[in-house]
N, C-alpha and C. Protein backbone atom coordinates (compact mmCIF):
# COMPACT_ATOMS: atom_id res chain seq x y z
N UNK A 1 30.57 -130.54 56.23
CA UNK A 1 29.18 -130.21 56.24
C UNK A 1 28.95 -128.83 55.65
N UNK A 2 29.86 -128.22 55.63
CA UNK A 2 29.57 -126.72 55.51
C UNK A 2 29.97 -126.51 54.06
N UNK A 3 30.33 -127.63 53.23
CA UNK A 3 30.68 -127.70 51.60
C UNK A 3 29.18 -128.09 51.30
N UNK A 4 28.53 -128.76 52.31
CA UNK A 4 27.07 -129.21 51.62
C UNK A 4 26.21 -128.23 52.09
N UNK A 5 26.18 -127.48 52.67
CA UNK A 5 25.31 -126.30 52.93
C UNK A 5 25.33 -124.80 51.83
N UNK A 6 26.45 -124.53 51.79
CA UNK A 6 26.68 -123.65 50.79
C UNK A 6 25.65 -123.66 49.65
N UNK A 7 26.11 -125.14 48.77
CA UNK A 7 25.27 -125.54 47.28
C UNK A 7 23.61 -125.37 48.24
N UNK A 8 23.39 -125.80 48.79
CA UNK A 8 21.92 -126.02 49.02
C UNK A 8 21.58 -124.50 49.59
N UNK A 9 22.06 -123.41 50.09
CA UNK A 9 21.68 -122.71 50.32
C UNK A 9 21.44 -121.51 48.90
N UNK A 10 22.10 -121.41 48.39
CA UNK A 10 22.35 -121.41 47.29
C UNK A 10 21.28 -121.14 46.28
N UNK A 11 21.02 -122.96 46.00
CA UNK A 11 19.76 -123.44 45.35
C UNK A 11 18.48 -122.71 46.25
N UNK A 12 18.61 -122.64 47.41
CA UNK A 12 17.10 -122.09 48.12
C UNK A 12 16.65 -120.74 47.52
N UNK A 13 18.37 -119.66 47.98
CA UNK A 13 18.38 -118.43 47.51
C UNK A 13 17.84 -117.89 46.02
N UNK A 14 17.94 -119.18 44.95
CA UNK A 14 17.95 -118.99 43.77
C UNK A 14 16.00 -119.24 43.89
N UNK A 15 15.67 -120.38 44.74
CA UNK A 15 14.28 -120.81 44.24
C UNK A 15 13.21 -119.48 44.95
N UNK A 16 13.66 -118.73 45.72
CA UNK A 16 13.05 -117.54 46.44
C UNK A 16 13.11 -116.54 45.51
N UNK A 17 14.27 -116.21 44.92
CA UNK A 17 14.23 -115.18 44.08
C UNK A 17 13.06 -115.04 42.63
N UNK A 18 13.32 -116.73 42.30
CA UNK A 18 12.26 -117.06 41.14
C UNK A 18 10.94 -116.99 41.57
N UNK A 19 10.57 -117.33 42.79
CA UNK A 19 9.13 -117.18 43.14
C UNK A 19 8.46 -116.00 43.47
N UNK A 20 9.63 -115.22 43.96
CA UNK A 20 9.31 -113.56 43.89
C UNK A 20 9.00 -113.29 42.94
N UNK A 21 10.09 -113.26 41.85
CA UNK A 21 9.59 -112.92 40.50
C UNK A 21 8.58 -113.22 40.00
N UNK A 22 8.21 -114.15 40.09
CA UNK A 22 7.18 -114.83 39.33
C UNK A 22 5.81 -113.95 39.89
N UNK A 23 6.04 -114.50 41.11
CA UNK A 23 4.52 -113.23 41.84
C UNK A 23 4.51 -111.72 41.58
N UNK A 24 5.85 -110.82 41.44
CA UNK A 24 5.77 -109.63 41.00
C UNK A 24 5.49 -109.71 39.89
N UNK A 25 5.56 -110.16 38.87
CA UNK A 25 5.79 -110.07 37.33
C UNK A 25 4.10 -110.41 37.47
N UNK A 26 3.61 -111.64 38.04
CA UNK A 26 1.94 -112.12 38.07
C UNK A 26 1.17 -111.00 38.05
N UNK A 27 1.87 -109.59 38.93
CA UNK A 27 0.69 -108.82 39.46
C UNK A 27 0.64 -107.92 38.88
N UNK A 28 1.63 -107.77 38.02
CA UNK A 28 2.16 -106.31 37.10
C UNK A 28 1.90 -106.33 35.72
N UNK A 29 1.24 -107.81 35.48
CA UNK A 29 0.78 -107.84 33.71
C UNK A 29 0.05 -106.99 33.05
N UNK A 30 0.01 -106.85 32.61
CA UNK A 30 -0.63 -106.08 31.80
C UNK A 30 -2.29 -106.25 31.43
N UNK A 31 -3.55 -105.38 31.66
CA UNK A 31 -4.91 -106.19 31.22
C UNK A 31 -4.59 -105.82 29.91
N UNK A 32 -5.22 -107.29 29.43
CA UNK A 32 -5.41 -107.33 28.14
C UNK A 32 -7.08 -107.83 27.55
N UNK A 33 -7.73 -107.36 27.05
CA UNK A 33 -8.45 -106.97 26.58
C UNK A 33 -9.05 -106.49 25.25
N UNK A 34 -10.23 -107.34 24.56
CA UNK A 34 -10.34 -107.01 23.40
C UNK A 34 -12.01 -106.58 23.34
N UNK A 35 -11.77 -105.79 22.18
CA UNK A 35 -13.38 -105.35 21.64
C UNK A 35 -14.02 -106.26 20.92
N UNK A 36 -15.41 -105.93 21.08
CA UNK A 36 -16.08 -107.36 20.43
C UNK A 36 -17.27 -106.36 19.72
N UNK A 37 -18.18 -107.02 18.74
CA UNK A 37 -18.94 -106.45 18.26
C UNK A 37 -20.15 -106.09 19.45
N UNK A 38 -20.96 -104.79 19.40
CA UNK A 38 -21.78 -104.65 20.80
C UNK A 38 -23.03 -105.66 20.23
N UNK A 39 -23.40 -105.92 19.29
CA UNK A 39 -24.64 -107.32 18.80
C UNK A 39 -24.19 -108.15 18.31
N UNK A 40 -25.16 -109.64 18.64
CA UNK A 40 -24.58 -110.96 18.01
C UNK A 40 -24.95 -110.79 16.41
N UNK A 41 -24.76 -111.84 15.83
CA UNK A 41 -24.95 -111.60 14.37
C UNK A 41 -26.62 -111.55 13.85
N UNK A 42 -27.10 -112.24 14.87
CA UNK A 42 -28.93 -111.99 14.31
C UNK A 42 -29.78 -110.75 15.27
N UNK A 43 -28.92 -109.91 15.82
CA UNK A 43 -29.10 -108.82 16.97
C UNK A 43 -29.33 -108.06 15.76
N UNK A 44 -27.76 -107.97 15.07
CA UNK A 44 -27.37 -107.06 13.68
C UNK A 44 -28.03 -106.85 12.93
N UNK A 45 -28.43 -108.25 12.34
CA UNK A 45 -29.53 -108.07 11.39
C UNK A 45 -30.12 -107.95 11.66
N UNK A 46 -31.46 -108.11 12.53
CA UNK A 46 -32.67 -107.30 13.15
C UNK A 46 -32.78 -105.59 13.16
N UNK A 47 -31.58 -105.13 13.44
CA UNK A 47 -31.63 -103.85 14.05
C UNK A 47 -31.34 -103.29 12.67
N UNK A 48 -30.65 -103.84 11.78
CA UNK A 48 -30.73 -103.05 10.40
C UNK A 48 -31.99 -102.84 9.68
N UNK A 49 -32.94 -104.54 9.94
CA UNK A 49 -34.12 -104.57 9.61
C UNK A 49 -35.49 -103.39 10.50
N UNK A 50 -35.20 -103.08 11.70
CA UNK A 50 -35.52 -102.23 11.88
C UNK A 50 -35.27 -100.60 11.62
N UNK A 51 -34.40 -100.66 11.56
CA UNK A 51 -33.86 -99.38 11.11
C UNK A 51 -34.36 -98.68 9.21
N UNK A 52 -34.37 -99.85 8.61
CA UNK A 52 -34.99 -99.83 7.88
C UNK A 52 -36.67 -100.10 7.61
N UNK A 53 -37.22 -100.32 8.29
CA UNK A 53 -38.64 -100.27 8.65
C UNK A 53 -39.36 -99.55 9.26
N UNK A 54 -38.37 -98.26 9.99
CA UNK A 54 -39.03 -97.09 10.60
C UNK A 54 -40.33 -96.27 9.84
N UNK A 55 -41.37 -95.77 10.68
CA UNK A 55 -42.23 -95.35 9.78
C UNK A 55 -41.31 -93.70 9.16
N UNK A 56 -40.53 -93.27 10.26
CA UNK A 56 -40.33 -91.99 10.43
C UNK A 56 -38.80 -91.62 9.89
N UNK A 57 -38.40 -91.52 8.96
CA UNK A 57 -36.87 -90.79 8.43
C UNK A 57 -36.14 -90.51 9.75
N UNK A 58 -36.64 -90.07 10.40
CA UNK A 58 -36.38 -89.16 11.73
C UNK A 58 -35.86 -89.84 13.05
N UNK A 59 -36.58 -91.00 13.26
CA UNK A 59 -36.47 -92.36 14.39
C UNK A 59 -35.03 -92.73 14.03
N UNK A 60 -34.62 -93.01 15.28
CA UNK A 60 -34.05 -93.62 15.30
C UNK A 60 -33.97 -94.92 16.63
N UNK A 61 -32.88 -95.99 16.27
CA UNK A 61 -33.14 -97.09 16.79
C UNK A 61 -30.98 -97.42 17.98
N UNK A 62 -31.91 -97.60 18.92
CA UNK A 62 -30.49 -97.48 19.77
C UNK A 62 -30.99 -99.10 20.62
N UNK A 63 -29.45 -99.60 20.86
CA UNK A 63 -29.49 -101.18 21.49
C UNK A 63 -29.03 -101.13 22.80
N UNK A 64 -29.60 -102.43 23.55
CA UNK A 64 -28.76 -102.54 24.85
C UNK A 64 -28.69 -101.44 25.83
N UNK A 65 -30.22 -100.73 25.77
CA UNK A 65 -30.33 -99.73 26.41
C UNK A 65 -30.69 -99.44 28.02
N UNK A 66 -30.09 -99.38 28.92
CA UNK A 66 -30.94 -99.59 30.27
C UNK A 66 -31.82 -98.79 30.43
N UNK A 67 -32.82 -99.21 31.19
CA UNK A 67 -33.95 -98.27 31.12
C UNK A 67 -33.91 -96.90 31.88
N UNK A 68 -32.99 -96.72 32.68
CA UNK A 68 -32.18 -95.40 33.95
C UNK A 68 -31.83 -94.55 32.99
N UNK A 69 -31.83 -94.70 31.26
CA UNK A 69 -31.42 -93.88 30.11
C UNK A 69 -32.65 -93.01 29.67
N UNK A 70 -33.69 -93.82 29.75
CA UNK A 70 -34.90 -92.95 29.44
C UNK A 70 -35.82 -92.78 30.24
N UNK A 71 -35.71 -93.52 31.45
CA UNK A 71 -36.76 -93.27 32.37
C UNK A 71 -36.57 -92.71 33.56
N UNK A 72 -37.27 -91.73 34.20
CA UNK A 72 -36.68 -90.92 35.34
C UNK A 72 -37.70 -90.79 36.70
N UNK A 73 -37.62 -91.35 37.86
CA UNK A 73 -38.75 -91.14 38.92
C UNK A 73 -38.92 -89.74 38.84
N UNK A 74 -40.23 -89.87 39.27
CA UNK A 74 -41.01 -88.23 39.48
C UNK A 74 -41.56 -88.39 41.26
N UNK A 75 -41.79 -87.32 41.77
CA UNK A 75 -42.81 -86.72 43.07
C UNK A 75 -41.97 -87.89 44.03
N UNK A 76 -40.62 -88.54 44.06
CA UNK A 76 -40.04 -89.48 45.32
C UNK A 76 -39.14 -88.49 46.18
N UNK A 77 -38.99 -88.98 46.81
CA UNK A 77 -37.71 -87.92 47.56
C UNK A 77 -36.67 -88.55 46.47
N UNK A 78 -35.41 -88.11 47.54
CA UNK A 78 -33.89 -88.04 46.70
C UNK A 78 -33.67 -89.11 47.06
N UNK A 79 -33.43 -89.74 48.38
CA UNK A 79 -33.52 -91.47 48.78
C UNK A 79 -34.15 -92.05 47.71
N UNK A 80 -35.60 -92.55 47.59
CA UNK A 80 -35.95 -93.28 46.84
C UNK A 80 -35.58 -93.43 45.19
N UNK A 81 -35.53 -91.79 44.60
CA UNK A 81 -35.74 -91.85 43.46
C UNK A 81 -34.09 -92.53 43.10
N UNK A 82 -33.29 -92.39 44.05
CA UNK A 82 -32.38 -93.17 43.69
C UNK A 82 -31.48 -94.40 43.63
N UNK A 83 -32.49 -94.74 44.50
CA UNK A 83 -32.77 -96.57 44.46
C UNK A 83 -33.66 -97.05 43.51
N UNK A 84 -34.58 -96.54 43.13
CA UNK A 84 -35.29 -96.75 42.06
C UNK A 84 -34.09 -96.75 40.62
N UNK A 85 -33.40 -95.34 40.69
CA UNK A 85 -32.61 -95.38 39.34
C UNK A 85 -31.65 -96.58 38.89
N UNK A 86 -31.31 -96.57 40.26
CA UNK A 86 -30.01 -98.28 40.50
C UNK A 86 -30.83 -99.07 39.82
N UNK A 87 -32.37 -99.70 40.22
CA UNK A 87 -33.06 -101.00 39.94
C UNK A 87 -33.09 -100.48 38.81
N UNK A 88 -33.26 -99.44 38.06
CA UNK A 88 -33.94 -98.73 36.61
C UNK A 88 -32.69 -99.28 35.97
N UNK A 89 -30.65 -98.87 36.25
CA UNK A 89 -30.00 -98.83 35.25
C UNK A 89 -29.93 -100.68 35.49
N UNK A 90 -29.96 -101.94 35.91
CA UNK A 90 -30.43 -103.07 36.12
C UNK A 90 -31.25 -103.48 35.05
N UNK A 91 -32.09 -102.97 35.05
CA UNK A 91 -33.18 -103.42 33.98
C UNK A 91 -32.59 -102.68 32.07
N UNK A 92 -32.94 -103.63 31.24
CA UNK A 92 -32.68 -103.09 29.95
C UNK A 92 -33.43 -103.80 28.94
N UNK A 93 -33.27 -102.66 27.43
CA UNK A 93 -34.27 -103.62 26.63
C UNK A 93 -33.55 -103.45 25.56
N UNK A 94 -33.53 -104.65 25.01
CA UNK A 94 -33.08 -105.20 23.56
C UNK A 94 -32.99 -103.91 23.01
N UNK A 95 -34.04 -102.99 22.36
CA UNK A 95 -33.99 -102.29 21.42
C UNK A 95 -34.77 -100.76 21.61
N UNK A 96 -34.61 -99.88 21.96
CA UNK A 96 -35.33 -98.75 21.85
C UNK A 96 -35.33 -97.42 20.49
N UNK A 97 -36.28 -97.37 20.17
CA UNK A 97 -36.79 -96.45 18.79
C UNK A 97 -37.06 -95.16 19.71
N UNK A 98 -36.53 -94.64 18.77
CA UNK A 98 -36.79 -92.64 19.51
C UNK A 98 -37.28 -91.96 18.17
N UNK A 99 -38.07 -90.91 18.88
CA UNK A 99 -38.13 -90.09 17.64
C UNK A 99 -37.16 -88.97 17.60
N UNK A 100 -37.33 -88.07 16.59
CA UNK A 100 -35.97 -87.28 16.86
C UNK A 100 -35.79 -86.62 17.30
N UNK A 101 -36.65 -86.18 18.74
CA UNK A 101 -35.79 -85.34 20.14
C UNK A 101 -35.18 -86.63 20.71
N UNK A 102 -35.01 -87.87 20.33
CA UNK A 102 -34.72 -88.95 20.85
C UNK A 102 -35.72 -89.09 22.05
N UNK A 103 -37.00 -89.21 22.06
CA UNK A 103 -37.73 -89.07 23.12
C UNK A 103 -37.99 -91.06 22.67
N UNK A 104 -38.29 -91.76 24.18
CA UNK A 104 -38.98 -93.01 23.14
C UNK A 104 -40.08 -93.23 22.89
N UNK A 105 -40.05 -94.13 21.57
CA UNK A 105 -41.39 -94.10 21.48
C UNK A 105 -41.76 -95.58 21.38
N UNK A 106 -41.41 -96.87 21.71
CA UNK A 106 -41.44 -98.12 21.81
C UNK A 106 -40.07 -98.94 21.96
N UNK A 107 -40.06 -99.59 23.27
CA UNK A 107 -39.01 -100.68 23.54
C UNK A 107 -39.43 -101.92 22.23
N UNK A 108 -38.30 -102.65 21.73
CA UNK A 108 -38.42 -104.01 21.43
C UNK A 108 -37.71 -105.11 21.82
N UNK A 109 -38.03 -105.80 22.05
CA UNK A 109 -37.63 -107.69 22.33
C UNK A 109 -37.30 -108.17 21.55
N UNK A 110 -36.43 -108.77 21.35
CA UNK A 110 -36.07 -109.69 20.75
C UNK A 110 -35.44 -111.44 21.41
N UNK A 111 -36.21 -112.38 21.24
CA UNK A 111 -35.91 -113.71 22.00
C UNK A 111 -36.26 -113.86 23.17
N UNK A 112 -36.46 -112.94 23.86
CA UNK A 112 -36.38 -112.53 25.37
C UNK A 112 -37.58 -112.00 25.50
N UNK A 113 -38.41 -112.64 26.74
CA UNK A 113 -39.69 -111.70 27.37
C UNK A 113 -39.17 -111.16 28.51
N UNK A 114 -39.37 -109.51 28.48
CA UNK A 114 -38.96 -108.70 29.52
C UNK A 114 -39.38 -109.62 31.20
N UNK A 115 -38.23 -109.24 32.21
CA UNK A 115 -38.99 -109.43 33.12
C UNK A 115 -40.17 -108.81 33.51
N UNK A 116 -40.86 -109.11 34.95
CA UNK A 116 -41.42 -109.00 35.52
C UNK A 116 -41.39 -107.07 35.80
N UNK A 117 -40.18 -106.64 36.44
CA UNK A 117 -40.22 -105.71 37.04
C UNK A 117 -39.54 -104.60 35.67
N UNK A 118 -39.03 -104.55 34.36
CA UNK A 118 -39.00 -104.00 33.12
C UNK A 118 -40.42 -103.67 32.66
N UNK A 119 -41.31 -105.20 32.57
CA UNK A 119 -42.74 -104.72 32.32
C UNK A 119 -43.30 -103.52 32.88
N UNK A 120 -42.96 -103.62 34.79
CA UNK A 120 -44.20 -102.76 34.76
C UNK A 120 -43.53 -101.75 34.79
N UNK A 121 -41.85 -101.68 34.60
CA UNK A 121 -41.66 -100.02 34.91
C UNK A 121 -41.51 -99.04 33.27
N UNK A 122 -41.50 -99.78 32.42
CA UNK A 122 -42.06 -99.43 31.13
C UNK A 122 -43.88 -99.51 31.10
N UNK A 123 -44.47 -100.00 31.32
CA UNK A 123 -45.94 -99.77 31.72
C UNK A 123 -46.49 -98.38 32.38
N UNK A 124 -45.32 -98.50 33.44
CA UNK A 124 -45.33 -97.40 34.47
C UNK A 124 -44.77 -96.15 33.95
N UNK A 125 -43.69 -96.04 32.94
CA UNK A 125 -43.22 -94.63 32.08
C UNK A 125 -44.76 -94.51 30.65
N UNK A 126 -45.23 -95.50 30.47
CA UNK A 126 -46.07 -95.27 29.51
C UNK A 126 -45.82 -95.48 28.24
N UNK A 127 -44.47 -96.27 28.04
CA UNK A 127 -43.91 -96.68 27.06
C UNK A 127 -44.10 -98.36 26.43
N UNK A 128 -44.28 -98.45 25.38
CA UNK A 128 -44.64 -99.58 24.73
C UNK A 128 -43.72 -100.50 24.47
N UNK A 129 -43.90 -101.47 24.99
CA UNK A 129 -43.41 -103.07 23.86
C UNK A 129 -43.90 -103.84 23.29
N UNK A 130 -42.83 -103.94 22.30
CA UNK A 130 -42.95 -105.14 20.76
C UNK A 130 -42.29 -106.13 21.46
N UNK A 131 -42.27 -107.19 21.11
CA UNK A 131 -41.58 -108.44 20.81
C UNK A 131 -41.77 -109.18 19.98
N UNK A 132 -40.59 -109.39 19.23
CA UNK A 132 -40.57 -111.07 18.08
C UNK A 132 -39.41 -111.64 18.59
N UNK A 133 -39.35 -113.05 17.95
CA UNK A 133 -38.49 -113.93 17.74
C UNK A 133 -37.94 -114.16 16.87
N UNK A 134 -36.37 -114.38 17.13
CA UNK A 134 -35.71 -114.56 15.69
C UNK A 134 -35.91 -115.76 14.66
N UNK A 135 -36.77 -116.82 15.42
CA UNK A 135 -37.40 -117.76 14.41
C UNK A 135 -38.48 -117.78 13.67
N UNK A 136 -39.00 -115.77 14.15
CA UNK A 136 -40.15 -115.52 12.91
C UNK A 136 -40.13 -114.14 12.71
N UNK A 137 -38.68 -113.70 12.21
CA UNK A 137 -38.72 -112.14 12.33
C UNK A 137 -40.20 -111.65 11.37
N UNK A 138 -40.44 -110.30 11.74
CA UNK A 138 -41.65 -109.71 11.13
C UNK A 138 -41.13 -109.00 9.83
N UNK A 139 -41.65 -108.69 8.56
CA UNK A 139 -41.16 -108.07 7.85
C UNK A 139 -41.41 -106.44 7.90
N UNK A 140 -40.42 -105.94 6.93
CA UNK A 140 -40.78 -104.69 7.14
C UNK A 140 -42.09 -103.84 7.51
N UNK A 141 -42.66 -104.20 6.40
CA UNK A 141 -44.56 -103.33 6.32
C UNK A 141 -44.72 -103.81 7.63
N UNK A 142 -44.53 -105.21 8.29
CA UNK A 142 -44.84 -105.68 9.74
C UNK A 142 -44.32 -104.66 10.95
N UNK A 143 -43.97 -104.26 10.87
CA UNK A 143 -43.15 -103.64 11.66
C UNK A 143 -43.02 -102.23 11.78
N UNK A 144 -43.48 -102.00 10.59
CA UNK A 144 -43.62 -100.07 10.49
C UNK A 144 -44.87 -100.65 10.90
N UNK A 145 -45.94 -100.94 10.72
CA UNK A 145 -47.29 -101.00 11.12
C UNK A 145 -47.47 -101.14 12.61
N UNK A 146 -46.65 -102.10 12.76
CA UNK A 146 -47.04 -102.11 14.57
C UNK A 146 -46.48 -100.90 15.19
N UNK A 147 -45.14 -100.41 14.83
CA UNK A 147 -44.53 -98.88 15.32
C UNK A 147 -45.32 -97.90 15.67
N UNK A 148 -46.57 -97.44 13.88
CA UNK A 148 -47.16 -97.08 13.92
C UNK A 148 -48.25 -97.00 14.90
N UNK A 149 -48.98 -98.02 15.12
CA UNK A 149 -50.55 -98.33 15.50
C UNK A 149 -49.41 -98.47 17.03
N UNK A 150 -48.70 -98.72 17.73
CA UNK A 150 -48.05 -98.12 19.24
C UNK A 150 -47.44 -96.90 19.24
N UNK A 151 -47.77 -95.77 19.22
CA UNK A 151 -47.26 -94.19 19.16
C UNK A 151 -46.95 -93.97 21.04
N UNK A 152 -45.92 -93.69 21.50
CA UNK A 152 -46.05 -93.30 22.87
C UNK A 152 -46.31 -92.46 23.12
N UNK A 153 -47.11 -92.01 24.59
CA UNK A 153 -47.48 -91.06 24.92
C UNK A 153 -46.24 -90.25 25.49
N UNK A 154 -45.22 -90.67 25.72
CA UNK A 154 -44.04 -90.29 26.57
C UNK A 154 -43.22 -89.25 24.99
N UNK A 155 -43.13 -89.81 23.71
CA UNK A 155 -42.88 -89.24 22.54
C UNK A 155 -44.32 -88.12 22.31
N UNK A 156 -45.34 -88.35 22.29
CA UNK A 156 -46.18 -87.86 21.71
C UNK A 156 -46.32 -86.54 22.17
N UNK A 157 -46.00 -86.45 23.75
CA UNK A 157 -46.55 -85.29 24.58
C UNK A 157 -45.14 -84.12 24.33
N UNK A 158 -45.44 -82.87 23.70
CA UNK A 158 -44.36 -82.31 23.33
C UNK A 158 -44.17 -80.93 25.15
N UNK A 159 -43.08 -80.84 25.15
CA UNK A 159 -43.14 -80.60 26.54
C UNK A 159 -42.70 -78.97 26.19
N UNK A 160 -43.70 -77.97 27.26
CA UNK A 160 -43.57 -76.46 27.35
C UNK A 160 -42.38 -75.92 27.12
N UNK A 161 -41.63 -76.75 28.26
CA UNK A 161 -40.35 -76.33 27.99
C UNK A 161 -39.62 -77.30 28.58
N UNK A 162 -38.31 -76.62 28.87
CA UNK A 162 -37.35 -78.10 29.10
C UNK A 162 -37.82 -78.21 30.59
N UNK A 163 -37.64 -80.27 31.02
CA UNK A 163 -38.04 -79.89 32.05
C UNK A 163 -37.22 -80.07 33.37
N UNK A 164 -35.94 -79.76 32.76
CA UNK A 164 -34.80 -80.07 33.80
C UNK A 164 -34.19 -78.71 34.18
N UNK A 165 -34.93 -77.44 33.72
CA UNK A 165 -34.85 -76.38 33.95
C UNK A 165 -34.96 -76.37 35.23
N UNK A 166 -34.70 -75.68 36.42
CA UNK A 166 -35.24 -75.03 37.44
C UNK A 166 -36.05 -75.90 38.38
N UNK A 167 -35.73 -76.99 38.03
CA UNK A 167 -36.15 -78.68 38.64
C UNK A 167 -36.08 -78.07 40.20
N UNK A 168 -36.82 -77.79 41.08
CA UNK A 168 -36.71 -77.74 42.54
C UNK A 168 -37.62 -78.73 42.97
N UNK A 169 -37.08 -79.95 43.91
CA UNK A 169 -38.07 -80.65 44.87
C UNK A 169 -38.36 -80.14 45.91
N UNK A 170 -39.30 -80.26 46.89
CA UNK A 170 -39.99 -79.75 48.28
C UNK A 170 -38.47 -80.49 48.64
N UNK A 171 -38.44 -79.55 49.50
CA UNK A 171 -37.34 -80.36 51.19
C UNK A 171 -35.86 -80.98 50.75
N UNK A 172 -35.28 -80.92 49.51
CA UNK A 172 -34.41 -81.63 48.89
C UNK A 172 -32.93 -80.49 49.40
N UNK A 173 -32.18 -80.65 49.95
CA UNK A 173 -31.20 -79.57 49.96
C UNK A 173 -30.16 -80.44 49.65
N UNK A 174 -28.63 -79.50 50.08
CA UNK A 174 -27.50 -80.31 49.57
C UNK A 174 -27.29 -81.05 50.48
N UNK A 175 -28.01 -81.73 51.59
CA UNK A 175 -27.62 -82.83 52.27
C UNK A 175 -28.46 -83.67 52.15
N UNK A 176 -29.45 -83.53 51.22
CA UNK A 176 -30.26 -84.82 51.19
C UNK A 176 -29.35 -86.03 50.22
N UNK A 177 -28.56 -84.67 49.23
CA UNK A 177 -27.83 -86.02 48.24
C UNK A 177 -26.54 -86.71 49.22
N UNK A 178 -26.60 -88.17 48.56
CA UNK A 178 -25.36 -88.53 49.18
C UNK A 178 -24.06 -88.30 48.52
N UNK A 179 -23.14 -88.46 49.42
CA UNK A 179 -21.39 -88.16 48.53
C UNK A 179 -21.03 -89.58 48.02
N UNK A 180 -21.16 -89.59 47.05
CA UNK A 180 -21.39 -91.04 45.87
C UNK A 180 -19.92 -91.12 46.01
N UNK A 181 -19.15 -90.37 46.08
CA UNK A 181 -17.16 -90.35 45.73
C UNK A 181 -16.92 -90.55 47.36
N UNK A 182 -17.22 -90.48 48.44
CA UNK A 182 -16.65 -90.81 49.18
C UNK A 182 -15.85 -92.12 49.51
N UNK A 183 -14.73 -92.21 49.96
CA UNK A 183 -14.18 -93.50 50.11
C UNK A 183 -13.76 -94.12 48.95
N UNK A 184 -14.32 -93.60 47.90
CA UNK A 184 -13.69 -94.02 46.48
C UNK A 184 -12.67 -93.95 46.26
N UNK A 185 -11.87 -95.21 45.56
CA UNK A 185 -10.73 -95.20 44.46
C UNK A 185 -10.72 -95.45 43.25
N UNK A 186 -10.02 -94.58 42.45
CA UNK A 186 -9.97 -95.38 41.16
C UNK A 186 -9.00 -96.44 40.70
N UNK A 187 -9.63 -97.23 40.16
CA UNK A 187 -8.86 -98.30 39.69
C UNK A 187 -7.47 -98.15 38.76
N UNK A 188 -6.73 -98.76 39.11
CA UNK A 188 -5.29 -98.83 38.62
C UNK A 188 -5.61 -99.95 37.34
N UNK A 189 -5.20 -99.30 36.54
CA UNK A 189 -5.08 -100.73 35.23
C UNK A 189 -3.69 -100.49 34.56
């Protein structure tokens, strides 16, 4: 009996070792990962077509922008304004045109009608949207014209000075912010 135990123990020892392996080696791969273009192919062409249809030398046109990039709560406490920013970096729009403090001066759509809560918080910054469809893009003159005849007030209004200078809120101290890094790890890749 103990000639037939040997081989079979054996074989066990061997099938444990492989399954180890297999699970260490599973967990230790390597990410792999590739880059892709950041627009589909009629994103591309749109945004060249805009880019070339600017009224302004100066404009420029940036994609896939969340709106927590250009839009900032005012008069909230530190709580709110930063639950608001979370829902703000959430929300995004196809296409934003700046002028050249990069201030914006009109979101665009493309295929897509903004939600509900993009509408009004672009409504609510004072900033404008376009939308077309890629089954009837607008032509150039189309398009510098509407740019034009929507000027934002958020671009338009040139500001005294900077206004992130000397930014003090009522009642805001260093314990109103939270410790965002607490409990944090960084990820192993």
């Amino acid at each position: 009996m103990s000639d037939f135990l040997l081989p079979v123990a054996v074989v066990l020892i061997l099938l444990l070792a492989v399954g180890f392996s297999i699970l260490f080696l599973r967990g230790r791969q390597k990410l792999r990962l590739n880059g892709r273009p950041v627009l589909n192919p009629v994103q591309t062409s749109f945004f060249h077509t805009l880019r070339q249809a600017l009224p302004d030398p100066d404009h420029t046109v940036l994609a896939g922008m969340p709106l927590s990039q250009f839009i900032e709560p005012q008069g909230l406490s530190a709580k709110r304004s930063e639950q608001l920013l979370r829902q703000l970096d959430q929300q995004t729009t196809d296409f934003l045109i700046c002028d050249a403090q990069l201030r914006p001066v009109v979101c665009v759509s493309l295929d897509s009608e903004p939600d509900k809560a993009t509408r009004e918080s672009l409504t609510a910054a004072r900033i404008p949207l376009l939308g077309w469809r890629s089954t009837a893009l607008p032509t150039h003159q189309e398009i510098a014209s509407a740019i034009k005849n929507l000027r934002s007030p958020v671009a338009a209004a040139r500001p005294e000075r900077d206004p992130t200078i000397n930014r003090v809120e009522p009642g805001l101290g260093e314990a109103d912010f939270p410790d965002l890094d607490r409990g944090r790890q960084e990820p192993r890749l």
